[in-house]
C-alpha atoms as a PDB file:
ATOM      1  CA  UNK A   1      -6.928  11.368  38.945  1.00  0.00           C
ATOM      2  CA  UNK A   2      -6.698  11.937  35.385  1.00  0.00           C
ATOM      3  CA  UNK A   3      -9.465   9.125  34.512  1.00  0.00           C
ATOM      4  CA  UNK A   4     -11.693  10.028  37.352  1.00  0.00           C
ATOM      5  CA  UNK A   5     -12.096  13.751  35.611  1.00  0.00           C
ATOM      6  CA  UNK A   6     -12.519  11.511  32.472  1.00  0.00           C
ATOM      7  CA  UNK A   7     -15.074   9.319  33.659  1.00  0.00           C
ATOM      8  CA  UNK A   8     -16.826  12.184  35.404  1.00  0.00           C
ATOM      9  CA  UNK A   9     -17.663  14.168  32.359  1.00  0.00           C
ATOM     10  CA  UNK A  10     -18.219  11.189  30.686  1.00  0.00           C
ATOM     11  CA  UNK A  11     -20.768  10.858  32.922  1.00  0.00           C
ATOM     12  CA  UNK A  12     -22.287  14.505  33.054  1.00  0.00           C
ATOM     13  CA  UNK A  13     -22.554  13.866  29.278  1.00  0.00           C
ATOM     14  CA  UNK A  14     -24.303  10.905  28.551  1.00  0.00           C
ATOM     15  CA  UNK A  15     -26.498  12.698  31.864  1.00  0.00           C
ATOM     16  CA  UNK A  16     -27.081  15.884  29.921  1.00  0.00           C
ATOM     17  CA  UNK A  17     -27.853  14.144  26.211  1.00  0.00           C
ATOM     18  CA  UNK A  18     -30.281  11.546  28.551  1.00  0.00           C
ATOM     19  CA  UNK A  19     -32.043  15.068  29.985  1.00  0.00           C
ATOM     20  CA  UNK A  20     -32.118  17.178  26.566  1.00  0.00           C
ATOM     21  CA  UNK A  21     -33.112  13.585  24.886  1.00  0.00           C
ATOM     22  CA  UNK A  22     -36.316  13.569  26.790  1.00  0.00           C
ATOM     23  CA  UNK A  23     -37.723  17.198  26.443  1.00  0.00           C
ATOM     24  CA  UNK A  24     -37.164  17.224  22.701  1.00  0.00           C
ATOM     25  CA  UNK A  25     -39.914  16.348  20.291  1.00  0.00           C
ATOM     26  CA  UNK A  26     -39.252  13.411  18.053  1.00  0.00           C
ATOM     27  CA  UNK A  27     -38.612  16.343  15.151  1.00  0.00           C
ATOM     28  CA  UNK A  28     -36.656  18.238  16.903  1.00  0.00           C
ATOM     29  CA  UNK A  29     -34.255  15.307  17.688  1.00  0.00           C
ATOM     30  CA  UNK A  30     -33.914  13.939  14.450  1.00  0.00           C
ATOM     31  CA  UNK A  31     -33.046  17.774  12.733  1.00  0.00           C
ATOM     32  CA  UNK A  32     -30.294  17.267  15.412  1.00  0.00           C
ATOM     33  CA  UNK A  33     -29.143  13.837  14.435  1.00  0.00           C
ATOM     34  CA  UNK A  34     -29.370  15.291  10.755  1.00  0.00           C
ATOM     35  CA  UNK A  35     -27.107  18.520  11.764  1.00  0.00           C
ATOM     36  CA  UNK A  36     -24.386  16.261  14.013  1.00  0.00           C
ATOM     37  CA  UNK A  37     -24.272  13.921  11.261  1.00  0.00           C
ATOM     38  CA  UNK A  38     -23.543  16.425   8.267  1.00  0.00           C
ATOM     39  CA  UNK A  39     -20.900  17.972   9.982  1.00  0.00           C
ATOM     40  CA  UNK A  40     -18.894  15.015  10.512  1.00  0.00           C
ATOM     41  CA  UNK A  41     -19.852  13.595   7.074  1.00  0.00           C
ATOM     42  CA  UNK A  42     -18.450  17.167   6.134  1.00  0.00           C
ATOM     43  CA  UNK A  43     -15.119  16.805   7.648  1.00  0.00           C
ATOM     44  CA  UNK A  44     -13.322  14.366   5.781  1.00  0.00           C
ATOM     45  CA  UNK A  45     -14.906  15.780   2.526  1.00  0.00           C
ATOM     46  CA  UNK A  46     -13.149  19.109   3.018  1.00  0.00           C
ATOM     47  CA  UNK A  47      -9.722  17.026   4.173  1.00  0.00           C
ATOM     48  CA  UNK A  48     -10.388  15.431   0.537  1.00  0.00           C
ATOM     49  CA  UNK A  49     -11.048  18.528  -1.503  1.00  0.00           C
ATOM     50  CA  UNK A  50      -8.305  20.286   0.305  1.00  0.00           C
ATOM     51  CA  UNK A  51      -6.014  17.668  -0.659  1.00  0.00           C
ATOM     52  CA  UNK A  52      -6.688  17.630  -3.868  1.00  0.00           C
ATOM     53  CA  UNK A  53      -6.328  20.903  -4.717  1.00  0.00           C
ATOM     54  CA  UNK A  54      -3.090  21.664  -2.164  1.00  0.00           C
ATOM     55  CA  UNK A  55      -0.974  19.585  -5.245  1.00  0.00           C
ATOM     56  CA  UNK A  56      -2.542  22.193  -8.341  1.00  0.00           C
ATOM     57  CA  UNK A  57      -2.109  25.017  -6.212  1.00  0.00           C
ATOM     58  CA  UNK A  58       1.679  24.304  -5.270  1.00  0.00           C
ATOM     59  CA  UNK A  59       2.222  23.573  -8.816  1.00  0.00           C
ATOM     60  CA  UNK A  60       1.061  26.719  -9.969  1.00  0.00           C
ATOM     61  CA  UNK A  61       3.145  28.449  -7.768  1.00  0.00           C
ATOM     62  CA  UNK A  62       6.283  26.725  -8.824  1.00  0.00           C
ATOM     63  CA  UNK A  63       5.408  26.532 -12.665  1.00  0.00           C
ATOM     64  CA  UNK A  64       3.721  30.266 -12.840  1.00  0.00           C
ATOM     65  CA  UNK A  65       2.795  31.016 -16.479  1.00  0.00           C
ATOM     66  CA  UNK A  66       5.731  29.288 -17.980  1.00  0.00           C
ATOM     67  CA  UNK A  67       5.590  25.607 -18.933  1.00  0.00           C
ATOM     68  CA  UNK A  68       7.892  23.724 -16.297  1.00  0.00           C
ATOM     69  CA  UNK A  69       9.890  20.992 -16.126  1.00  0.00           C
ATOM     70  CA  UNK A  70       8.159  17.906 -13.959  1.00  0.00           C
ATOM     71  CA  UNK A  71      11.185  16.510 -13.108  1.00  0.00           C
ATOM     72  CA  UNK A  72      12.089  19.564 -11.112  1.00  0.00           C
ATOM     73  CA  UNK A  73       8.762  19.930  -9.803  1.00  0.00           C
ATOM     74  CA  UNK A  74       8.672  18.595  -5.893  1.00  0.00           C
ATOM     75  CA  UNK A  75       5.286  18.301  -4.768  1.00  0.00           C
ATOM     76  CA  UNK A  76       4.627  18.178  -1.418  1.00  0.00           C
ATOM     77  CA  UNK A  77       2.331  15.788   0.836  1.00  0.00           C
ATOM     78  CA  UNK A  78      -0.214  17.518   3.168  1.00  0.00           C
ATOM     79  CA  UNK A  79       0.671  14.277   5.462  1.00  0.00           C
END
């Protein structure tokens, strides 16, 4: 039951893109295309940059304005 549901919005879809596809100038698609792709090219950026910064910020926490000992320090994985 579960992949019928699946495959039927699969379908309704790839329908829908097929029926938007051909109404839309060739502009208008590719400002689309350009949109879809920056999002997901945005994605694992901010995973990245969030990353990156999650070690400073817990470090600054722990340390505060005081130097701090890095053997003490336990820095934690975002995974």
């Amino acid at each position: 039951m579960r992949r019928v549901i699946g495959l039927t919005v699969l379908v309704a879809a790839v329908a829908l893109a097929v029926v938007i596809g051909q109404r839309m100038s060739t502009d208008a698609m590719a400002v689309a295309v350009g949109v879809v792709f920056g999002v997901a090219a945005s994605i694992p950026t901010s995973l990245l940059v969030v990353a990156a910064t999650r070690g400073r910020r817990d470090e600054a926490i722990i340390c505060g304005a005081t130097n701090c000992d890095r053997r003490r320090l336990r820095r934690r994985s975002m995974w």
